[in-house]
PDB file of N, CA and C in Angstrom:
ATOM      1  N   UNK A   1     246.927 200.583 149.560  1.00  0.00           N
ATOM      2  CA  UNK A   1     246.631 199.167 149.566  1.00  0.00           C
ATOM      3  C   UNK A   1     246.027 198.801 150.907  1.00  0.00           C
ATOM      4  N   UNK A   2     244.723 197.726 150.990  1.00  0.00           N
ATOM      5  CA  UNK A   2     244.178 197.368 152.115  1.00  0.00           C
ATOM      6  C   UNK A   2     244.427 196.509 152.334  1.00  0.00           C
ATOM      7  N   UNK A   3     244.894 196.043 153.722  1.00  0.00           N
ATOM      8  CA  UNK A   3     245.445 194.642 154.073  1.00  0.00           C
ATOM      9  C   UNK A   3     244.704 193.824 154.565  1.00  0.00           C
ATOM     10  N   UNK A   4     243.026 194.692 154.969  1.00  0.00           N
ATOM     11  CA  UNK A   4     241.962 193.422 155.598  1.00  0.00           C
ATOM     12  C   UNK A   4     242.478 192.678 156.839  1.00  0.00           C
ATOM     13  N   UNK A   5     244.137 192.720 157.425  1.00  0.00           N
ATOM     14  CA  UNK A   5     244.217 192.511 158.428  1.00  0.00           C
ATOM     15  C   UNK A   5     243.563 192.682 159.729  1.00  0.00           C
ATOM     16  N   UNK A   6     242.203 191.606 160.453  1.00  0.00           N
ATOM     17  CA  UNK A   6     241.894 192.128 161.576  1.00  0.00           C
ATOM     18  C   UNK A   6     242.022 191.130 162.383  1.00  0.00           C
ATOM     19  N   UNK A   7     242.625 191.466 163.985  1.00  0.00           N
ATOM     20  CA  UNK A   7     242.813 190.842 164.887  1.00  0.00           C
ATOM     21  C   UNK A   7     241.710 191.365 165.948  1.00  0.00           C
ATOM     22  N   UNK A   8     240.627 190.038 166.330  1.00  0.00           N
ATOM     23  CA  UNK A   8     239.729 190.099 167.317  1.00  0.00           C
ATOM     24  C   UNK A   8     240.389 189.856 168.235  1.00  0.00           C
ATOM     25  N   UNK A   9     240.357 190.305 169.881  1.00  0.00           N
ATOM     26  CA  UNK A   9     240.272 189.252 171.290  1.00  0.00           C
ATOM     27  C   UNK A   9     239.532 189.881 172.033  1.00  0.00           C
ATOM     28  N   UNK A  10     239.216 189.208 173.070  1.00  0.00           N
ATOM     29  CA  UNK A  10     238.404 189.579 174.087  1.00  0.00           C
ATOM     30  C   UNK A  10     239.549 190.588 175.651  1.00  0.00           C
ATOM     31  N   UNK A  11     239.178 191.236 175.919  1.00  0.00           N
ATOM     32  CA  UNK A  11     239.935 192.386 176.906  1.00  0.00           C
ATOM     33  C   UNK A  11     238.549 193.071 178.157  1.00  0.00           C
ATOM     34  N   UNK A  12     239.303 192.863 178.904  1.00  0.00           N
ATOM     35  CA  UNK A  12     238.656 193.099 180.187  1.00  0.00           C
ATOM     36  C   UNK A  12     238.838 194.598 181.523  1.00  0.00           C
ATOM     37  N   UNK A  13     238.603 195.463 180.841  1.00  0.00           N
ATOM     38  CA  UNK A  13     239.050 196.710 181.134  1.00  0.00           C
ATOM     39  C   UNK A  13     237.990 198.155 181.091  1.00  0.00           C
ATOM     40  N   UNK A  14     238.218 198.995 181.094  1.00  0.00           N
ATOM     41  CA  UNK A  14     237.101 200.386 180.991  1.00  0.00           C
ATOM     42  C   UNK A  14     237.815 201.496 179.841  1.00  0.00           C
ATOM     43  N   UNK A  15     236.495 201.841 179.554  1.00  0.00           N
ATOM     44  CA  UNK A  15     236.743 203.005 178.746  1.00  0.00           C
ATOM     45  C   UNK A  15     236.041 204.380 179.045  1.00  0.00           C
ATOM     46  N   UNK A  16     236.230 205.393 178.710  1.00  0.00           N
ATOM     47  CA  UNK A  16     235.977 206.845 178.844  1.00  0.00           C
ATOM     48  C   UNK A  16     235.491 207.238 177.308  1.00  0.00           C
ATOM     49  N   UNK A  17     233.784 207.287 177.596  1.00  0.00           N
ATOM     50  CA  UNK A  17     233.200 207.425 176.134  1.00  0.00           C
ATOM     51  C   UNK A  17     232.937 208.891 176.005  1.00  0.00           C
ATOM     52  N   UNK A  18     231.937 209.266 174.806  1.00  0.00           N
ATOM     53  CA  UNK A  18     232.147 210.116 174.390  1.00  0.00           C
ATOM     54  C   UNK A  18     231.107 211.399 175.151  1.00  0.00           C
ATOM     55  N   UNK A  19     230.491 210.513 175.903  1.00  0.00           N
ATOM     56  CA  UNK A  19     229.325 211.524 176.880  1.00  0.00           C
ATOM     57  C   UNK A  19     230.375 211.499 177.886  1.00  0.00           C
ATOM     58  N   UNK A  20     231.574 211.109 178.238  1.00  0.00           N
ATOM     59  CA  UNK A  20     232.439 211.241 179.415  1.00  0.00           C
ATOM     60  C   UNK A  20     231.701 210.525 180.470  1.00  0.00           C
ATOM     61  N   UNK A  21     231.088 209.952 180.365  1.00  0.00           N
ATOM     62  CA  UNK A  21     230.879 208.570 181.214  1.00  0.00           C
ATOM     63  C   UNK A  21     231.766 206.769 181.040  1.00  0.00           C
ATOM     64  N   UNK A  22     232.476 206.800 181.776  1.00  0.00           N
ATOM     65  CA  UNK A  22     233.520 205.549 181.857  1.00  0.00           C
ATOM     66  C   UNK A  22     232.418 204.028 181.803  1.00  0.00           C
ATOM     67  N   UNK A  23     232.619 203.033 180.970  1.00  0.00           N
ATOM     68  CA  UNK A  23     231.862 201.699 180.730  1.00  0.00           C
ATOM     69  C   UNK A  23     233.095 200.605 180.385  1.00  0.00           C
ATOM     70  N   UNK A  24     232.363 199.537 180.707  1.00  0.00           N
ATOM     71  CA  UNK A  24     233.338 198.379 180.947  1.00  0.00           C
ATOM     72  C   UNK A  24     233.643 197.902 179.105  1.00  0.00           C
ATOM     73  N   UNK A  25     234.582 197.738 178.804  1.00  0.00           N
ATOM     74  CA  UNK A  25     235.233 196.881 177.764  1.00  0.00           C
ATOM     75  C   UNK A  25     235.725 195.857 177.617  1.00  0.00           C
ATOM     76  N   UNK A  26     234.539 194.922 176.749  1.00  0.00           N
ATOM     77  CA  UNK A  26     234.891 193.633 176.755  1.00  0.00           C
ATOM     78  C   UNK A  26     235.748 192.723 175.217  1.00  0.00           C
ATOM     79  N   UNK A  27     235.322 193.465 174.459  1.00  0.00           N
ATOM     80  CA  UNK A  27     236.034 193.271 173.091  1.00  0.00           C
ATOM     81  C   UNK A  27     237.185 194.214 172.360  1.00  0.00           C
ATOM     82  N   UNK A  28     238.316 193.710 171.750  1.00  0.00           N
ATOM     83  CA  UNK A  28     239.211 194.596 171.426  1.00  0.00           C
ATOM     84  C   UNK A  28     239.491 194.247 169.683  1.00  0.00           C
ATOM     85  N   UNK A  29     239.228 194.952 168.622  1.00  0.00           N
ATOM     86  CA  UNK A  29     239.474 194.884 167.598  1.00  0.00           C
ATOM     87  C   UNK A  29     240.579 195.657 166.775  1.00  0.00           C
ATOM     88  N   UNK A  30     241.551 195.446 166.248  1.00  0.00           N
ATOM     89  CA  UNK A  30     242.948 195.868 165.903  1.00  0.00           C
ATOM     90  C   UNK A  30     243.356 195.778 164.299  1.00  0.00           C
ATOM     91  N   UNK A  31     243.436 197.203 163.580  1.00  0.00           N
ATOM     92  CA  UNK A  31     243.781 196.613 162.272  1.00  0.00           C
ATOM     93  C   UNK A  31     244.685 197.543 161.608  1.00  0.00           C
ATOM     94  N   UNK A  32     245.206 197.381 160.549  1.00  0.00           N
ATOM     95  CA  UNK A  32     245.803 198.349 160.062  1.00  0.00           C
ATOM     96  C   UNK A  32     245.151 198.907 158.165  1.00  0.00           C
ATOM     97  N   UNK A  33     245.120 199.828 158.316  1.00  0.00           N
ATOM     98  CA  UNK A  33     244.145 200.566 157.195  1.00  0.00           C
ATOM     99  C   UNK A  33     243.828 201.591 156.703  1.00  0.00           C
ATOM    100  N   UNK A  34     243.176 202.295 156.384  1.00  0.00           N
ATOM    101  CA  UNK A  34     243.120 203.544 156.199  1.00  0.00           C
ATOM    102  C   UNK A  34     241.963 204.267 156.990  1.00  0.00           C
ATOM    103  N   UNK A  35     242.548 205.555 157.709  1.00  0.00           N
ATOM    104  CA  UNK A  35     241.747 205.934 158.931  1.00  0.00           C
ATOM    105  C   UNK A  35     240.631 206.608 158.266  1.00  0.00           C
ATOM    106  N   UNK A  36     239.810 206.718 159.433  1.00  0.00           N
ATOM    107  CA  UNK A  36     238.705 207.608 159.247  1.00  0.00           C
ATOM    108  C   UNK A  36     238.960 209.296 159.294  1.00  0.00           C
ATOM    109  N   UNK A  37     239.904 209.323 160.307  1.00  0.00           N
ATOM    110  CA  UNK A  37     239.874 210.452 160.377  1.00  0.00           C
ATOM    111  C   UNK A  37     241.443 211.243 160.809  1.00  0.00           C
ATOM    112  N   UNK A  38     242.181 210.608 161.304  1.00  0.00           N
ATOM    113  CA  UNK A  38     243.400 210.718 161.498  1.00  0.00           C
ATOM    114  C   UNK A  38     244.346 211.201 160.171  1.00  0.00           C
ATOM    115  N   UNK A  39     245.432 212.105 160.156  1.00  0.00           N
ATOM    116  CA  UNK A  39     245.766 212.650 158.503  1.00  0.00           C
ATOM    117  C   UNK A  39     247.227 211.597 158.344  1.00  0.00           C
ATOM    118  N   UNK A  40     246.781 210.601 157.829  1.00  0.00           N
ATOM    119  CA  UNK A  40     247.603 209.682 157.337  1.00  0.00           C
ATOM    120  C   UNK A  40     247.305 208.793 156.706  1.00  0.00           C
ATOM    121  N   UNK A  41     248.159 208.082 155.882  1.00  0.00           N
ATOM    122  CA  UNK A  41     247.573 207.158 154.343  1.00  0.00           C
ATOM    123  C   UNK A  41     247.208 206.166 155.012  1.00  0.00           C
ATOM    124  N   UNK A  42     247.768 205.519 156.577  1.00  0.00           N
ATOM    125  CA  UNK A  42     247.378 204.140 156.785  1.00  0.00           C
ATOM    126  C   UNK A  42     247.793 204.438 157.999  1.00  0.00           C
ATOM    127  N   UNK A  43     246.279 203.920 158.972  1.00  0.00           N
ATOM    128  CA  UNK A  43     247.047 203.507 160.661  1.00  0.00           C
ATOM    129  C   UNK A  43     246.344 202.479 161.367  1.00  0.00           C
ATOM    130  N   UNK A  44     247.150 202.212 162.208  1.00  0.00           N
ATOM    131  CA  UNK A  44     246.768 201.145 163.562  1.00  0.00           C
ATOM    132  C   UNK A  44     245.674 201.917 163.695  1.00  0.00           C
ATOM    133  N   UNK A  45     244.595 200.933 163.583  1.00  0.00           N
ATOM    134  CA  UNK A  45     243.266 201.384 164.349  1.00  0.00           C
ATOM    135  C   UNK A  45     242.647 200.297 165.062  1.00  0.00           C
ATOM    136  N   UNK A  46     242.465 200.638 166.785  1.00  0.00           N
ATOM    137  CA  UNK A  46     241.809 200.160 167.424  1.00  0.00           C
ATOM    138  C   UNK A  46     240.719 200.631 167.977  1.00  0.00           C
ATOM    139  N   UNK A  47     239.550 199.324 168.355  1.00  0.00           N
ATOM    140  CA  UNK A  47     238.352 199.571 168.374  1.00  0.00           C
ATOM    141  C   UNK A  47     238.064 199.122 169.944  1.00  0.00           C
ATOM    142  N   UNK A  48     237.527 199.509 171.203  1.00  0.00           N
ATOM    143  CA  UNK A  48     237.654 199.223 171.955  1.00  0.00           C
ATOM    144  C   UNK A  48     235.991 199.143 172.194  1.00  0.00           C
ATOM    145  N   UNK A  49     235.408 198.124 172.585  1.00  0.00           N
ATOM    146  CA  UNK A  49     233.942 198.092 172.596  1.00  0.00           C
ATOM    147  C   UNK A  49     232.811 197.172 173.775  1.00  0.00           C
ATOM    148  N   UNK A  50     231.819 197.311 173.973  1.00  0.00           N
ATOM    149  CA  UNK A  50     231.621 196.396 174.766  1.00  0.00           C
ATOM    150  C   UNK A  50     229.887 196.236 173.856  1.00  0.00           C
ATOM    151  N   UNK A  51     230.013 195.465 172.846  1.00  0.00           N
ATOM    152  CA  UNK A  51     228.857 195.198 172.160  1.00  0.00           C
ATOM    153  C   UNK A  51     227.614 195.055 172.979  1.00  0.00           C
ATOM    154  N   UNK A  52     227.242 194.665 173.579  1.00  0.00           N
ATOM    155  CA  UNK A  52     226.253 194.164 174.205  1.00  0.00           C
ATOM    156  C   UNK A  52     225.348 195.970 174.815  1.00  0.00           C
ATOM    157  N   UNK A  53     226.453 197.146 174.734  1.00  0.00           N
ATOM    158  CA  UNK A  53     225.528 198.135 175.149  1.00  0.00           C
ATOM    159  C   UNK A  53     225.425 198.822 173.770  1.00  0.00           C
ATOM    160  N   UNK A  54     225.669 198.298 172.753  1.00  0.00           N
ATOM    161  CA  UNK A  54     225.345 199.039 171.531  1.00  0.00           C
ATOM    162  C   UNK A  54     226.500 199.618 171.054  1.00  0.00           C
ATOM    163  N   UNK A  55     226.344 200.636 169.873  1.00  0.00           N
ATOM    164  CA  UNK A  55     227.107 200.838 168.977  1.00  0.00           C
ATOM    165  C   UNK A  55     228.245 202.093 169.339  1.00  0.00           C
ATOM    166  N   UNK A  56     227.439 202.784 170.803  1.00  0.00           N
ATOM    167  CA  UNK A  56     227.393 204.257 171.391  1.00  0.00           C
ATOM    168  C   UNK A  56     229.091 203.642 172.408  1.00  0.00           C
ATOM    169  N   UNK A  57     229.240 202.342 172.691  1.00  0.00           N
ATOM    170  CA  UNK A  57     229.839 201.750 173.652  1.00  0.00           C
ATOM    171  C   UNK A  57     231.351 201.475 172.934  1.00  0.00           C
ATOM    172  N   UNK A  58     231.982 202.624 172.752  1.00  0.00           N
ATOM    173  CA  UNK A  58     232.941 202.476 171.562  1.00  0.00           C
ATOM    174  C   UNK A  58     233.990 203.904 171.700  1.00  0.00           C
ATOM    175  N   UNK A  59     234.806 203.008 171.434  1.00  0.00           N
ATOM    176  CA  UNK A  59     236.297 204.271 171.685  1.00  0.00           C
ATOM    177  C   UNK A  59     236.939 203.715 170.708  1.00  0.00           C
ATOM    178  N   UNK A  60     237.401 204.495 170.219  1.00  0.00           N
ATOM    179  CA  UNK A  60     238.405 204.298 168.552  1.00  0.00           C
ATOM    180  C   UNK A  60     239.358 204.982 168.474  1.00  0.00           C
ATOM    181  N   UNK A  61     240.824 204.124 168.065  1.00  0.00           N
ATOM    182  CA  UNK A  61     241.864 205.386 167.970  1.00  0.00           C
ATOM    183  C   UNK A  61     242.732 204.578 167.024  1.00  0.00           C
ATOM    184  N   UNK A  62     243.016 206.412 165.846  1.00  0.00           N
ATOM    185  CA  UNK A  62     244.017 206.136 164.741  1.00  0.00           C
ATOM    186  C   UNK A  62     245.449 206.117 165.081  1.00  0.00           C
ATOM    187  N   UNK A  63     246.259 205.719 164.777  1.00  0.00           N
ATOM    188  CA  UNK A  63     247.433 205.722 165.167  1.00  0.00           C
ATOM    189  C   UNK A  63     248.604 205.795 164.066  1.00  0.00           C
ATOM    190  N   UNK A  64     249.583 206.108 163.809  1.00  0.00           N
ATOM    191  CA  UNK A  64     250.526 206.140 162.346  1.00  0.00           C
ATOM    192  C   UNK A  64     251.032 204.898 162.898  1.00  0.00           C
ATOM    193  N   UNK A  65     251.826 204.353 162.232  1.00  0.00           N
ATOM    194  CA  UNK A  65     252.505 202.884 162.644  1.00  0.00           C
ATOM    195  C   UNK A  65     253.606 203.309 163.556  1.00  0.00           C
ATOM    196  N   UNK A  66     254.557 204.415 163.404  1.00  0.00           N
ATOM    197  CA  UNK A  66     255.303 204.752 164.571  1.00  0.00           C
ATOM    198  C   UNK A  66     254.882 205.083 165.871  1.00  0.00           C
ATOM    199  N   UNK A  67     253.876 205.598 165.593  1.00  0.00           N
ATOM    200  CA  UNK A  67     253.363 205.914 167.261  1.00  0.00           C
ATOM    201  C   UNK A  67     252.792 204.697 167.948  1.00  0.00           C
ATOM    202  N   UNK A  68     252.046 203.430 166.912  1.00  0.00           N
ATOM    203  CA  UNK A  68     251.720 202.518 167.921  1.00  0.00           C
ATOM    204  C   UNK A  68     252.851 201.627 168.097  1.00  0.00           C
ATOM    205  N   UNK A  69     253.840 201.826 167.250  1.00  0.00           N
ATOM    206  CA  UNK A  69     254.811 201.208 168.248  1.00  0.00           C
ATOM    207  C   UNK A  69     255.262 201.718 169.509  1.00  0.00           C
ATOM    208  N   UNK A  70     255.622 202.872 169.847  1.00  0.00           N
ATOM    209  CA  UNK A  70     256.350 203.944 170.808  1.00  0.00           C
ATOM    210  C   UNK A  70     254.864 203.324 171.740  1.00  0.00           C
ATOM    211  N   UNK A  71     253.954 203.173 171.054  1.00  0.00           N
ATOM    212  CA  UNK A  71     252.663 202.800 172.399  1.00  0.00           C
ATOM    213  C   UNK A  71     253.381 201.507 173.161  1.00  0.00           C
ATOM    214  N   UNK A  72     252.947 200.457 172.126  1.00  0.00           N
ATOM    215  CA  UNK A  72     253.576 199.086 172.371  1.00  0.00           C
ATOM    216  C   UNK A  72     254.749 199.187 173.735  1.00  0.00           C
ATOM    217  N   UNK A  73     255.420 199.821 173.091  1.00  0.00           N
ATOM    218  CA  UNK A  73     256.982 200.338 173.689  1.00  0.00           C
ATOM    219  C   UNK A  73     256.888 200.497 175.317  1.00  0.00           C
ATOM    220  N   UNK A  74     255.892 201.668 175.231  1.00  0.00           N
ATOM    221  CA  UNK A  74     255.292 202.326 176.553  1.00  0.00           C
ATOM    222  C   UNK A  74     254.696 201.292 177.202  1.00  0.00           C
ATOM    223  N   UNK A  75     253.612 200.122 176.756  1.00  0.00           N
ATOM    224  CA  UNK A  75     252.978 199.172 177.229  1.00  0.00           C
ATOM    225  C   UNK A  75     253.720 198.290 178.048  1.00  0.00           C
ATOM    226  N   UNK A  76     254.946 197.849 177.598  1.00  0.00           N
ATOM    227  CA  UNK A  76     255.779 196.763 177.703  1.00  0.00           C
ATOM    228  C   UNK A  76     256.944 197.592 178.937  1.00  0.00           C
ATOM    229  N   UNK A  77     257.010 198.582 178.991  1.00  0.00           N
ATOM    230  CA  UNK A  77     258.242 199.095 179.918  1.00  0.00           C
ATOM    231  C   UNK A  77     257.015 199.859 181.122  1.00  0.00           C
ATOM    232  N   UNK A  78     256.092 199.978 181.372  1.00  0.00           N
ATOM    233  CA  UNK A  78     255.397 200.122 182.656  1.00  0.00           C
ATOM    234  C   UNK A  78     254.724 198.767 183.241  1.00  0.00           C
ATOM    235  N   UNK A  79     254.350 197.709 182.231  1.00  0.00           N
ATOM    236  CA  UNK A  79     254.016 196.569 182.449  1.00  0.00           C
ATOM    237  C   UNK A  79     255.818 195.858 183.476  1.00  0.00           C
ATOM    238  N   UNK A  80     256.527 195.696 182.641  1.00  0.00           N
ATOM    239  CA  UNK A  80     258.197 195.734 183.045  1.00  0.00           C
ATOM    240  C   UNK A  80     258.981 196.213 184.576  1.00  0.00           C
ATOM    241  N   UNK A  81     257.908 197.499 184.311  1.00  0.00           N
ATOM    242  CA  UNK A  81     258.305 198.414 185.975  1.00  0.00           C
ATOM    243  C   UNK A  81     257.699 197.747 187.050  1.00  0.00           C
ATOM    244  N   UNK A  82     256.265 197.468 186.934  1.00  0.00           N
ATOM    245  CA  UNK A  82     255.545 196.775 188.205  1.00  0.00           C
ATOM    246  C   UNK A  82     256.345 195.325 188.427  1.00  0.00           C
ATOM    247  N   UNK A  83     255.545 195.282 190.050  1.00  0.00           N
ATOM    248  CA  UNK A  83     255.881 194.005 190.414  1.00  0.00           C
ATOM    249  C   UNK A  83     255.334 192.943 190.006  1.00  0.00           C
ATOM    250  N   UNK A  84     256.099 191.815 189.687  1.00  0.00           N
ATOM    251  CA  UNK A  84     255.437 190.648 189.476  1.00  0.00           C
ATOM    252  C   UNK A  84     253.952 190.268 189.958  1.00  0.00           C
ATOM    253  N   UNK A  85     253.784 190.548 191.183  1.00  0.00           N
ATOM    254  CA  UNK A  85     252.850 189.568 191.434  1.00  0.00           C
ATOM    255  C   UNK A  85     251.384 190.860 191.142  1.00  0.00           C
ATOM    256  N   UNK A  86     252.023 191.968 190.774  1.00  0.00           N
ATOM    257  CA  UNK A  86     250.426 193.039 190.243  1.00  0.00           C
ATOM    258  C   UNK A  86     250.106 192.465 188.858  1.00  0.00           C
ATOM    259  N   UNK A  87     251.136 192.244 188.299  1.00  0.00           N
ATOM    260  CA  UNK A  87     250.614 192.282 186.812  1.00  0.00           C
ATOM    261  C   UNK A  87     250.861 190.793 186.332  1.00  0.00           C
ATOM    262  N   UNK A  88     250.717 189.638 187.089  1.00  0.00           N
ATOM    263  CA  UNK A  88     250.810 188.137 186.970  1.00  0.00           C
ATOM    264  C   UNK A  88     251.689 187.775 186.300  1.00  0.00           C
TER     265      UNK A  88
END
């Protein structure tokens, strides 16, 4: 079953593409679905992109729903560790 769930926002950060040259990321797209390529019936897939350099400007990753939580998880307890005033 497809849930068509997609969450756009805008994100301000870098990525490591596929020529291994690092480019800035300005858009973040988030859904849950069935992967392209990952061996599972349905995952978190995020799209990390900075449109404006084309289609080449793109990092993608499948995820099972347990692992992007354990991500989440990871996100929230190093975000947690720093000091206040690094991470606002």
């Amino acid at each position: 079953m497809c849930t068509y769930a997609t969450v756009r926002l805008p994100v301000d950060g870098s990525a490591k593409g596929p020529n291994g040259s690092w480019f800035h990321v300005t858009d973040a797209t988030v859904y849950f679905d069935h992967p392209v390529h990952a061996l599972a019936e349905h995952t978190v897939n995020i799209d990390l992109t900075d449109p404006s350099r084309g289609p080449s400007a793109r990092v993608a990753v499948e995820l099972t729903a347990a692992s992007a939580r354990d991500v989440v998880s990871a996100i929230q307890a190093a975000l947690a560790s720093a000091p206040c005033d690094l991470v606002g």
